[in-house]
Protein backbone atom coordinates (compact mmCIF):
# COMPACT_ATOMS: atom_id res chain seq x y z
CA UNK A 1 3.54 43.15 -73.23
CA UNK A 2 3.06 45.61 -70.76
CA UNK A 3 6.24 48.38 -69.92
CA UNK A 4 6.95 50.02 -66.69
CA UNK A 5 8.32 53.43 -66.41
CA UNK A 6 8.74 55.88 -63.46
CA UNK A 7 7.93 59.09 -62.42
CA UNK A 8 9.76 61.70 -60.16
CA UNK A 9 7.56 64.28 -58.70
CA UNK A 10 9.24 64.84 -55.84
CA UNK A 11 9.03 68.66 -54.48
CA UNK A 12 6.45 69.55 -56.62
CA UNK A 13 3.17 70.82 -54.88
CA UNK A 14 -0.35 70.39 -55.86
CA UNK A 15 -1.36 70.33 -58.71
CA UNK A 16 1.50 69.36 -60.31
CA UNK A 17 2.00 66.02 -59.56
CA UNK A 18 -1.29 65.33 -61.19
CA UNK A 19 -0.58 67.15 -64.28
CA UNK A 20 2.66 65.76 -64.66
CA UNK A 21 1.34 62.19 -64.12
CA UNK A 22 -1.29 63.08 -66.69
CA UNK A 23 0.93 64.22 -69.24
CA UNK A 24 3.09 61.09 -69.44
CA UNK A 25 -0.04 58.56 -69.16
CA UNK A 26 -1.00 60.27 -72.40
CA UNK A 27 2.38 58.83 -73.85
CA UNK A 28 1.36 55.14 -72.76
CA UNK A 29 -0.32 52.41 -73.80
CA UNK A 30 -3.03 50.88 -72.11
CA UNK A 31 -1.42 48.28 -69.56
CA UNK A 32 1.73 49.75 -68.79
CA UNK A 33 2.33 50.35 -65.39
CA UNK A 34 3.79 53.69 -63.97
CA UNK A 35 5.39 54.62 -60.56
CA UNK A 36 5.52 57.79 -59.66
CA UNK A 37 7.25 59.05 -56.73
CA UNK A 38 5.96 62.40 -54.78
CA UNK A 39 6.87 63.82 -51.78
CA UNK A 40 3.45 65.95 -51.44
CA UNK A 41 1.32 64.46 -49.36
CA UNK A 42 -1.55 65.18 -50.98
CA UNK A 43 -1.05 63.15 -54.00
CA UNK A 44 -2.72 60.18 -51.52
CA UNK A 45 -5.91 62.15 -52.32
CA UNK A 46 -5.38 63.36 -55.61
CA UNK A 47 -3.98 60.91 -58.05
CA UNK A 48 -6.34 58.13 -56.94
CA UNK A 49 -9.52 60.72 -57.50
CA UNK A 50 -7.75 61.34 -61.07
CA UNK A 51 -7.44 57.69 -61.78
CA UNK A 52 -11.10 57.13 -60.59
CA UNK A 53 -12.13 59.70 -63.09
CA UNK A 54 -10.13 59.15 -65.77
CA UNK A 55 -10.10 55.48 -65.57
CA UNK A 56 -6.93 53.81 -64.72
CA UNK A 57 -6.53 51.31 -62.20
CA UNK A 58 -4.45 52.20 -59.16
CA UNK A 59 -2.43 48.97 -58.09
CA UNK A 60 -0.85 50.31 -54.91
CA UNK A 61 0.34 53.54 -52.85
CA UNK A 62 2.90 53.24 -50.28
CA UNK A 63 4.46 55.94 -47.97
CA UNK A 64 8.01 55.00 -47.59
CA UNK A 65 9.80 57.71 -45.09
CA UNK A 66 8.97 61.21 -46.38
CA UNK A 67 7.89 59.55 -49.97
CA UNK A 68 4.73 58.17 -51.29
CA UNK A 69 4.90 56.37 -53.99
CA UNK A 70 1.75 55.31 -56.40
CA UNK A 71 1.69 52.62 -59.18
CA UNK A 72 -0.74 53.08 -61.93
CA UNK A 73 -1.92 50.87 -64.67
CA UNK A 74 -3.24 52.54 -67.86
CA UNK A 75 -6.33 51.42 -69.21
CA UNK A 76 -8.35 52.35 -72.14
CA UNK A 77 -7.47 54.22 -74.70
CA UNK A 78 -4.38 56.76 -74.61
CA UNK A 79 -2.64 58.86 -76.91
């Protein structure tokens, strides 16, 4: 059964989003599903690249008012 859990990284700059997101995807399983919630732009770029590379899926990214929020679902192996 997969588990959700959230992420706030709002007001955090590059590249700490990132780490942050890859610090508590280390905690997970593979198929849980985390949102994370940023308010640097950049993480549009970033945390997709970092999926990509690391291979997790990326189910969405929206950009709700000054937010942008990413869902992620592990895959693989993980801590």
């Amino acid at each position: 059964m997969s588990r959700r859990f959230q992420l706030d990284c709002r007001r955090l700059l590059c590249p700490m989003p990132v780490i942050r997101v890859q610090d508590k995807v280390a905690e997970l399983r593979p198929g849980d599903e985390l949102e994370v919630v940023c308010t640097d732009p950049g993480v549009l770029q970033d945390i997709p690249a970092w999926c990509r590379i690391n291979g997790h899926l990326l189910l969405d990214q929206q950009a709700r008012d000054d937010e942008y929020v990413l869902r992620i679902r592990v895959q693989g192996e993980s801590a």
